[in-house]
C-alpha atoms as a PDB file:
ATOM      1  CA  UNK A   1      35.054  47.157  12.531  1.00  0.00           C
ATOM      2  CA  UNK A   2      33.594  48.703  15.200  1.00  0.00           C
ATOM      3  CA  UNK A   3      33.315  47.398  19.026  1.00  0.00           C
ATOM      4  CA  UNK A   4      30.295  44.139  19.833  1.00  0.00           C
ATOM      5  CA  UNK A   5      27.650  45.194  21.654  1.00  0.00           C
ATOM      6  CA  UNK A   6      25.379  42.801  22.874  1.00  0.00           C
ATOM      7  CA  UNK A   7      21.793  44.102  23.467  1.00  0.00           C
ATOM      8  CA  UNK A   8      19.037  41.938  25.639  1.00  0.00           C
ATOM      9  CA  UNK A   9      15.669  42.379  24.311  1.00  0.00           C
ATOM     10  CA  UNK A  10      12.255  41.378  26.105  1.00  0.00           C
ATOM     11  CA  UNK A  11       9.021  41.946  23.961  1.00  0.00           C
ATOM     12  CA  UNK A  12       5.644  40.231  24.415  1.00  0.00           C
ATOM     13  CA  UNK A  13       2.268  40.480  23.703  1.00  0.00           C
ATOM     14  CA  UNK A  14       1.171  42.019  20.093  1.00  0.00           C
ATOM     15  CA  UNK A  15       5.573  42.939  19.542  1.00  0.00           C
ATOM     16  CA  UNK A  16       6.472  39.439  20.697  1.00  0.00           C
ATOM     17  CA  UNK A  17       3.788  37.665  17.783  1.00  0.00           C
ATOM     18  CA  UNK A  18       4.841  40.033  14.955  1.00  0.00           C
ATOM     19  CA  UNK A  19       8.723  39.247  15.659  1.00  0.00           C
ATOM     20  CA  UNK A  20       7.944  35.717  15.866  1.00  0.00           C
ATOM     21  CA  UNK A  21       5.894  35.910  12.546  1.00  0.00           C
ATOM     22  CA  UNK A  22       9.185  37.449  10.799  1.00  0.00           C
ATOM     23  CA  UNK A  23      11.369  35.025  12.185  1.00  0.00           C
ATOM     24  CA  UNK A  24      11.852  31.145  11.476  1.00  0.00           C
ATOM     25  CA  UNK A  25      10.459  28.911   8.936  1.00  0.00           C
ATOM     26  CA  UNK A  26       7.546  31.087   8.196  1.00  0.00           C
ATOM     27  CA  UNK A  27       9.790  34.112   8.420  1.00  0.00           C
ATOM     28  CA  UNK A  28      12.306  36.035   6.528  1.00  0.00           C
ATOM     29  CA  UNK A  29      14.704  35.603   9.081  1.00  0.00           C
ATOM     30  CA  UNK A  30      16.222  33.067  10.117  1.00  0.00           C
ATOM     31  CA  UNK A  31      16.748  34.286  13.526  1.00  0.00           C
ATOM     32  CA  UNK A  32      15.781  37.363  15.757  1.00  0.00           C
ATOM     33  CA  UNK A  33      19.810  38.923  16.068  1.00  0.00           C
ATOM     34  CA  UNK A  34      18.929  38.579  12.122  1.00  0.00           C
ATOM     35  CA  UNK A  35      16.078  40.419  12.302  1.00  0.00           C
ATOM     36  CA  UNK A  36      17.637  42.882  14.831  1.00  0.00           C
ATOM     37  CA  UNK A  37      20.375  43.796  12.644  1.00  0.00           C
ATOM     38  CA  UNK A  38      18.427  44.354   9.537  1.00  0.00           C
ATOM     39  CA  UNK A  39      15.987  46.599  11.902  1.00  0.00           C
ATOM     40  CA  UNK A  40      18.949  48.734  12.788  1.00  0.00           C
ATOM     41  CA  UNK A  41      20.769  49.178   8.824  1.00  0.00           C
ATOM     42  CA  UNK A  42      17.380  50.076   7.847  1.00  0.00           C
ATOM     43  CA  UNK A  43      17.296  52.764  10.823  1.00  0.00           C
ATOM     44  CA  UNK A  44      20.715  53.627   9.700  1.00  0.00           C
ATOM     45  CA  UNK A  45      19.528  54.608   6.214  1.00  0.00           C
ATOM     46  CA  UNK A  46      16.464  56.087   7.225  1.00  0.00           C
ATOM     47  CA  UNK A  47      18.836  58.604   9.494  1.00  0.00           C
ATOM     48  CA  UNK A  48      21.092  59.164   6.200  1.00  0.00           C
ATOM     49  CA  UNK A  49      18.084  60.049   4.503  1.00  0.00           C
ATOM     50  CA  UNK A  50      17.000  62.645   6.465  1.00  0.00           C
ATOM     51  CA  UNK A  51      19.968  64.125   7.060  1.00  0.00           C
ATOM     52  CA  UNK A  52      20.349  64.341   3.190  1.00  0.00           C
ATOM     53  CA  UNK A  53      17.262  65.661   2.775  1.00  0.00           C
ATOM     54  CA  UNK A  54      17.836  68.499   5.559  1.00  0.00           C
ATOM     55  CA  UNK A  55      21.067  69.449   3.703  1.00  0.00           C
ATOM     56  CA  UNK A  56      19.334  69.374   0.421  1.00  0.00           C
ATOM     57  CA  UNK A  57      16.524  71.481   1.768  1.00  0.00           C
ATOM     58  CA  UNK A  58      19.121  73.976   2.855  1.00  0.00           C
ATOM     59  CA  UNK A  59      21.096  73.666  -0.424  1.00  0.00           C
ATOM     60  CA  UNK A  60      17.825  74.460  -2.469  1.00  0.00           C
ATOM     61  CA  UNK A  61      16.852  77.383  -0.115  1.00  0.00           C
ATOM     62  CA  UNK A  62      20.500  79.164  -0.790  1.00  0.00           C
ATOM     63  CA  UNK A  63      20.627  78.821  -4.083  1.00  0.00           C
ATOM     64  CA  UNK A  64      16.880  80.559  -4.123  1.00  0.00           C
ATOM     65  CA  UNK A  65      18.536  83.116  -2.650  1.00  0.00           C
ATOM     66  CA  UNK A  66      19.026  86.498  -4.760  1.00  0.00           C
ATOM     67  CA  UNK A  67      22.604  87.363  -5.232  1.00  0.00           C
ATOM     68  CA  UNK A  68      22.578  90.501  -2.946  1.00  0.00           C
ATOM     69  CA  UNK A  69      21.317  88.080  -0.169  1.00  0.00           C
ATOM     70  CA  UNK A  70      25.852  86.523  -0.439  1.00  0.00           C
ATOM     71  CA  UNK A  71      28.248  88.133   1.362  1.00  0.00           C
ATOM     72  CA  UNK A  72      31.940  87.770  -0.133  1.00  0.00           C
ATOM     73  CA  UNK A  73      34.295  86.452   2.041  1.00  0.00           C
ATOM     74  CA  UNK A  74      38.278  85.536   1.715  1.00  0.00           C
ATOM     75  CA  UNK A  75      39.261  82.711   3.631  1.00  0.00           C
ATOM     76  CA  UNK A  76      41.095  84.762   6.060  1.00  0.00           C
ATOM     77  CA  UNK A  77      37.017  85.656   6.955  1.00  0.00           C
ATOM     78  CA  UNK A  78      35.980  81.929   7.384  1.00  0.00           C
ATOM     79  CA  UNK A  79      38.902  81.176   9.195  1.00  0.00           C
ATOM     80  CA  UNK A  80      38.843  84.010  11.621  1.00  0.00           C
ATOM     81  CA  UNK A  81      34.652  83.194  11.806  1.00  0.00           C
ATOM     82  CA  UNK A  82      35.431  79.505  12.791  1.00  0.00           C
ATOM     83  CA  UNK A  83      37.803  80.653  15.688  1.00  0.00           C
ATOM     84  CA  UNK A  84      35.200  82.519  17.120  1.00  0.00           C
ATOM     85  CA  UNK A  85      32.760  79.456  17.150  1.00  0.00           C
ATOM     86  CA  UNK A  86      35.263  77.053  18.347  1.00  0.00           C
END
């Protein structure tokens, strides 16, 4: 597991009411760290998911590609390539 971090939040006005709306016996948290963590898997997903869909976009796009748009390449090629960009 990775390392604690312990974050200090201030929100008030319109922020402050909807957090305390979500939190406590009307709530579906129990508490705001609770509410904080749940905030930040679903953030976590939402950045999976569009990283997914960016590689799926890209996977779709070359494999609408017409064959003389490939290039054949040993792996001597890619290896050699990925020096260069190193």
């Amino acid at each position: 597991m990775g390392k604690a971090v312990t974050l200090n939040v201030r929100v008030s006005g319109t922020l402050g009411e909807f957090v305390s709306t979500n939190v406590g016996e009307s709530g579906a948290y129990e508490n705001v760290s609770e509410y904080v963590r749940d905030l930040i898997r679903r953030d976590m997903e939402r950045a999976d998911e569009a990283a997914f869909m960016r590689l799926k976009t890209e996977l779709v796009q070359a494999f609408a590609a017409p064959a003389s748009a490939y290039i054949e390449l040993t792996a001597d090629d890619i290896i050699a390539r990925n020096r260069r960009t190193s």
